[in-house]
N, C-alpha and C. Protein backbone atom coordinates (compact mmCIF):
# COMPACT_ATOMS: atom_id res chain seq x y z
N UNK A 1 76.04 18.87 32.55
CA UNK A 1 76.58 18.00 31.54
C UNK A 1 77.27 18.86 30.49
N UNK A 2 78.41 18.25 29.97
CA UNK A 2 79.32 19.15 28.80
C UNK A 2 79.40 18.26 27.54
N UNK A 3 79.43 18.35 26.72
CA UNK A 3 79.53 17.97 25.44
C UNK A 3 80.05 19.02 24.76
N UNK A 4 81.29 18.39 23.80
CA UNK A 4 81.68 18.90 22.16
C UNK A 4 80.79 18.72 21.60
N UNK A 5 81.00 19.86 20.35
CA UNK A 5 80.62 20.45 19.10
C UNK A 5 80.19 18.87 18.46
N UNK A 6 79.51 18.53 17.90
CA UNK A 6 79.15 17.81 17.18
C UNK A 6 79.19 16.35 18.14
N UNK A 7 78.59 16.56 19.62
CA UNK A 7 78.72 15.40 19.99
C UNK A 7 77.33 15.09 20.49
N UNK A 8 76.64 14.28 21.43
CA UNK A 8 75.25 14.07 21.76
C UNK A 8 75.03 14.79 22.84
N UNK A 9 74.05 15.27 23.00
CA UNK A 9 73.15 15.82 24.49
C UNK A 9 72.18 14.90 24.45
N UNK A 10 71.34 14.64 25.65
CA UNK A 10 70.41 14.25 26.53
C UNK A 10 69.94 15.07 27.34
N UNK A 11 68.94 14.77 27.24
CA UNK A 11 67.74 15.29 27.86
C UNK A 11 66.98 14.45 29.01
N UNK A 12 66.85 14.00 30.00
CA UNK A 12 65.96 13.17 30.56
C UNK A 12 64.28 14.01 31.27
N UNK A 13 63.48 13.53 31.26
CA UNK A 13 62.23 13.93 31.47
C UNK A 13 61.36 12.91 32.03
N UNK A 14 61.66 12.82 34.00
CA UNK A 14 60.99 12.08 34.70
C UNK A 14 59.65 12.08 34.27
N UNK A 15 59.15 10.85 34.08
CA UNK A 15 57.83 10.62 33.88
C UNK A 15 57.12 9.03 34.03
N UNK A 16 55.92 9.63 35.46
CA UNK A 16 55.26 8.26 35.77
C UNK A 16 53.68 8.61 35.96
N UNK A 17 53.28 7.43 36.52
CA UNK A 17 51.93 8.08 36.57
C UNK A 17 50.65 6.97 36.09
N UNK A 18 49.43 7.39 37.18
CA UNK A 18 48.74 6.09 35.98
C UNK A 18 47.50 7.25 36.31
N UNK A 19 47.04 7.47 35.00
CA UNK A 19 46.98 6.58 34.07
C UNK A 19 48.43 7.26 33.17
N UNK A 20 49.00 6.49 32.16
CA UNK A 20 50.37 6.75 32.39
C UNK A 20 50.29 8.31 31.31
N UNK A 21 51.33 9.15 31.50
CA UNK A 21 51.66 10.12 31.07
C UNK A 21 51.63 10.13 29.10
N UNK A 22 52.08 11.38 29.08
CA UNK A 22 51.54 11.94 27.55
C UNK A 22 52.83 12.70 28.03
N UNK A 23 54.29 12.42 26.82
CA UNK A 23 55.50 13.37 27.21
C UNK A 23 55.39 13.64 25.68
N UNK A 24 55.17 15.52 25.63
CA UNK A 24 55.85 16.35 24.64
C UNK A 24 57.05 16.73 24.57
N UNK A 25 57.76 17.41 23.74
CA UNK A 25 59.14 17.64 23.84
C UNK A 25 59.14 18.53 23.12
N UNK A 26 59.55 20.26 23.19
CA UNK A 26 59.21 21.37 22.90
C UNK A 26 60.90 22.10 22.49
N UNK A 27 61.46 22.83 21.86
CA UNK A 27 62.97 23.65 21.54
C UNK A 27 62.04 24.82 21.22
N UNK A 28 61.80 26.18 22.16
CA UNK A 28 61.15 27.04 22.24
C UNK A 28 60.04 27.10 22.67
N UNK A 29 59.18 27.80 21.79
CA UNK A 29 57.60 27.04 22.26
C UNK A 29 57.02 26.22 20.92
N UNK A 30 57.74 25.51 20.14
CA UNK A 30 57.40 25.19 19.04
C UNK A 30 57.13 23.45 19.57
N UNK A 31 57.09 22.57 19.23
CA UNK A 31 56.53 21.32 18.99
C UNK A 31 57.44 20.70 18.43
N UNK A 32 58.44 19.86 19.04
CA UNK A 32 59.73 19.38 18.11
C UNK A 32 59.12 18.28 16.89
N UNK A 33 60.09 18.24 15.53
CA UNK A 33 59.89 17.66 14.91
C UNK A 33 60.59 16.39 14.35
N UNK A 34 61.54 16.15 15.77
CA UNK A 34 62.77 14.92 15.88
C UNK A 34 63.08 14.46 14.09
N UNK A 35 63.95 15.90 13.73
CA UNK A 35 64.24 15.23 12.44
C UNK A 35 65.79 14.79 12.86
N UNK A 36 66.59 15.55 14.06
CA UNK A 36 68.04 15.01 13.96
C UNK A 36 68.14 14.52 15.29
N UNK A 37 66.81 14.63 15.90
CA UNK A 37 66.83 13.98 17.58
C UNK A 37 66.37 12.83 18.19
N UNK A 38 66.59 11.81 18.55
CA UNK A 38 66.08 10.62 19.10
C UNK A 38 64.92 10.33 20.26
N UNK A 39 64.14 10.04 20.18
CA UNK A 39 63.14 9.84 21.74
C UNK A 39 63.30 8.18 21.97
N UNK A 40 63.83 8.11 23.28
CA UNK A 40 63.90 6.54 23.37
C UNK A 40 62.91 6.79 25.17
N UNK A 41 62.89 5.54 25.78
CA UNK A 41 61.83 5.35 26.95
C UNK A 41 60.81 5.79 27.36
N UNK A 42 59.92 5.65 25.85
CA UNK A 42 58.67 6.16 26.18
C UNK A 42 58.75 7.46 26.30
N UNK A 43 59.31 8.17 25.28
CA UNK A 43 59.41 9.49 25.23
C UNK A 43 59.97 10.09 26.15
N UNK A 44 60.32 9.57 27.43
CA UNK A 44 61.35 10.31 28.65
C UNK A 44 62.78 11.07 28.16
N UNK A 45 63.50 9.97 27.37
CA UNK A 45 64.71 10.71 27.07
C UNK A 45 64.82 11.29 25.54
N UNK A 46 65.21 12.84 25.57
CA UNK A 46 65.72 13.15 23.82
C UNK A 46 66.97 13.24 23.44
N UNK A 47 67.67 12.44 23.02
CA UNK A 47 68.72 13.07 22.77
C UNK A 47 69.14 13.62 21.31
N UNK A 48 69.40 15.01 21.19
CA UNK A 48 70.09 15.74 20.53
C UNK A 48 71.31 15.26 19.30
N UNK A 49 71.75 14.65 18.67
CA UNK A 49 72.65 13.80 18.24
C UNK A 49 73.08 15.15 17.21
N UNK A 50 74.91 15.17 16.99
CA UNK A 50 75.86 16.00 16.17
C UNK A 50 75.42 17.48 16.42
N UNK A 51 75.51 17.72 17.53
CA UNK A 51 75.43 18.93 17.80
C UNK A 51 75.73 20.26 17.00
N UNK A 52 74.98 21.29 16.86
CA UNK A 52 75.44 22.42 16.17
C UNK A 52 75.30 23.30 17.04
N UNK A 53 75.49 24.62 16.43
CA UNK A 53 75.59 26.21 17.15
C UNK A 53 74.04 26.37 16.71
N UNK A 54 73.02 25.60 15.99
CA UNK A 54 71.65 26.40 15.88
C UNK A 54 71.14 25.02 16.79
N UNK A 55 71.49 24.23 17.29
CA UNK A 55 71.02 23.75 18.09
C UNK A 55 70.50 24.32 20.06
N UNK A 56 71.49 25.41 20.28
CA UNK A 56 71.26 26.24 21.10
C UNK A 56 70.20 26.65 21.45
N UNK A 57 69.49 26.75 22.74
CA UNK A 57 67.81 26.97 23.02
C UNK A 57 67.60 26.54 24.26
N UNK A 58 66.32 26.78 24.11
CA UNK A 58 65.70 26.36 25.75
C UNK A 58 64.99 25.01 25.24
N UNK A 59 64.72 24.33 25.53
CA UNK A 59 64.29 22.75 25.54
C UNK A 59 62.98 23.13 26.18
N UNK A 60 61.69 22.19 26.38
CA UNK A 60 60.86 21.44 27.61
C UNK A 60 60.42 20.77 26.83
N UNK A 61 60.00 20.04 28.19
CA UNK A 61 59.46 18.68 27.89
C UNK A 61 58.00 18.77 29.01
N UNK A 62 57.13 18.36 28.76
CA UNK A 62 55.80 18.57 28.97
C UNK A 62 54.99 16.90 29.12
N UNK A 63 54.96 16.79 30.71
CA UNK A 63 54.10 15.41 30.62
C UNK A 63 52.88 15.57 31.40
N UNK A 64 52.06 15.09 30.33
CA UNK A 64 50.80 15.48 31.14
C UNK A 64 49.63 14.13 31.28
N UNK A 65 48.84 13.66 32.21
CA UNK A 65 47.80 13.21 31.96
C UNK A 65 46.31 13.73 32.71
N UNK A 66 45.67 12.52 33.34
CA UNK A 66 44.23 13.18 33.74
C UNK A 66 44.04 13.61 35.06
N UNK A 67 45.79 13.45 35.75
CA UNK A 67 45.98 14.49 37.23
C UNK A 67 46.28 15.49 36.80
N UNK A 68 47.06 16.09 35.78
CA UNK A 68 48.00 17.36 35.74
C UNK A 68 49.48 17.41 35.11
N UNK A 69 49.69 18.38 34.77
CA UNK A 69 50.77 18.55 33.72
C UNK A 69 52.07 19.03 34.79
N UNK A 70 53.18 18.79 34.13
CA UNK A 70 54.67 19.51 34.99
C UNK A 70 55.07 19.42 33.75
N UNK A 71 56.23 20.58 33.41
CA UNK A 71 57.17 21.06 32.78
C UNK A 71 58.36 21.13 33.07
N UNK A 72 59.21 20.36 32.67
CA UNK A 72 60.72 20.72 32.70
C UNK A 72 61.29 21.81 31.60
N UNK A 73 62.03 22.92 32.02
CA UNK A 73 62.82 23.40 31.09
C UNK A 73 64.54 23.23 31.02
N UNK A 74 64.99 23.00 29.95
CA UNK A 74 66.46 22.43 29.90
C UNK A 74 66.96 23.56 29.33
N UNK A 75 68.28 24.51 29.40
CA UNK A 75 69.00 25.50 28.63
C UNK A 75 70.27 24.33 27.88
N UNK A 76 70.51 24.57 26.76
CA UNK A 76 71.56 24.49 26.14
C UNK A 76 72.18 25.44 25.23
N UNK A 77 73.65 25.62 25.47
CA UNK A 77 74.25 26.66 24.89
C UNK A 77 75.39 25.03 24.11
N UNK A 78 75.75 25.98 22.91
CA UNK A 78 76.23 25.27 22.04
C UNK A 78 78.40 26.34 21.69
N UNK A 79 78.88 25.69 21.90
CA UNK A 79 80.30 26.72 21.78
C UNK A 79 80.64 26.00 20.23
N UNK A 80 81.74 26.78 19.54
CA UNK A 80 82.35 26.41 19.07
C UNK A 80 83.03 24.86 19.31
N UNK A 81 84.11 24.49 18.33
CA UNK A 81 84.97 23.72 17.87
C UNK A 81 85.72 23.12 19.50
N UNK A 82 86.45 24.23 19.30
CA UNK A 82 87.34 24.29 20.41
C UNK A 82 86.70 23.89 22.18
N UNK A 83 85.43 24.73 22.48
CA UNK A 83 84.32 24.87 23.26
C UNK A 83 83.48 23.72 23.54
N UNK A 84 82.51 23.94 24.20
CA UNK A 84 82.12 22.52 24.45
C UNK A 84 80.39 23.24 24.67
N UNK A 85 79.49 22.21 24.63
CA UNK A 85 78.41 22.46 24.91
C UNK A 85 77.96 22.18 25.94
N UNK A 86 77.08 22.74 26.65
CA UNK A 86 76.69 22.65 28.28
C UNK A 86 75.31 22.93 28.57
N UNK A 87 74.54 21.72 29.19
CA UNK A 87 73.29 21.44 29.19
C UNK A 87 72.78 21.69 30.98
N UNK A 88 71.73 22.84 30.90
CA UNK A 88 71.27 23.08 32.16
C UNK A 88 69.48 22.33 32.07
N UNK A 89 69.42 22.18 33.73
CA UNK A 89 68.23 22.06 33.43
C UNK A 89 66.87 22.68 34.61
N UNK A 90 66.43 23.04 34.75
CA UNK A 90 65.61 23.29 35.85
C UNK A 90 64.27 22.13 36.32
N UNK A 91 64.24 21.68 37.68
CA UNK A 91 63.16 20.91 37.74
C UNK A 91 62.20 21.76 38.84
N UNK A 92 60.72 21.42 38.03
CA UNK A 92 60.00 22.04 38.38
C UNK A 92 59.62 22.08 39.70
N UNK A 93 58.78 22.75 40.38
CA UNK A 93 58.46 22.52 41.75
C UNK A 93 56.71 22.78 42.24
């Protein structure tokens, strides 16, 4: 996925399960604090909204319940003006 400078990213973070899942959402190893980011479907999707250059990072998202945890990690690099931003993601195995 590509996105401009100041435009939205998404994140999606499959998650099912009963008894149903517990989704964290992590930018490093820190504990996000969705002050400029959205969580909509039950915490599955984040999206990122007005993108910056300190927005740049590794993402995960962490769902866990009383089977077991999986981790997704997402890369986003953030370009300039001109540039565009480009969202990787790895799914776990």
């Amino acid at each position: 996925m590509r996105k401009n400078l100041t435009m939205t990213a998404s994140f999606n973070c499959a998650a099912g399960g009963h008894p149903s899942p517990t989704v964290t959402w992590f930018k490093g190893n820190e504990e996000m604090n969705f002050r400029r980011q959205n969580v909509v479907d039950n915490g599955q999707t984040m999206k990122v909204k007005d993108l910056r250059l300190t927005d740049a990072g590794v993402y995960k998202c962490r769902v866990s319940n009383e089977m077991g945890t999986i981790t997704y990690t997402y890369s986003l690099s953030v370009k300039g003006k001109k540039s565009a931003a480009a969202v990787d993601f790895t799914i776990p195995q």
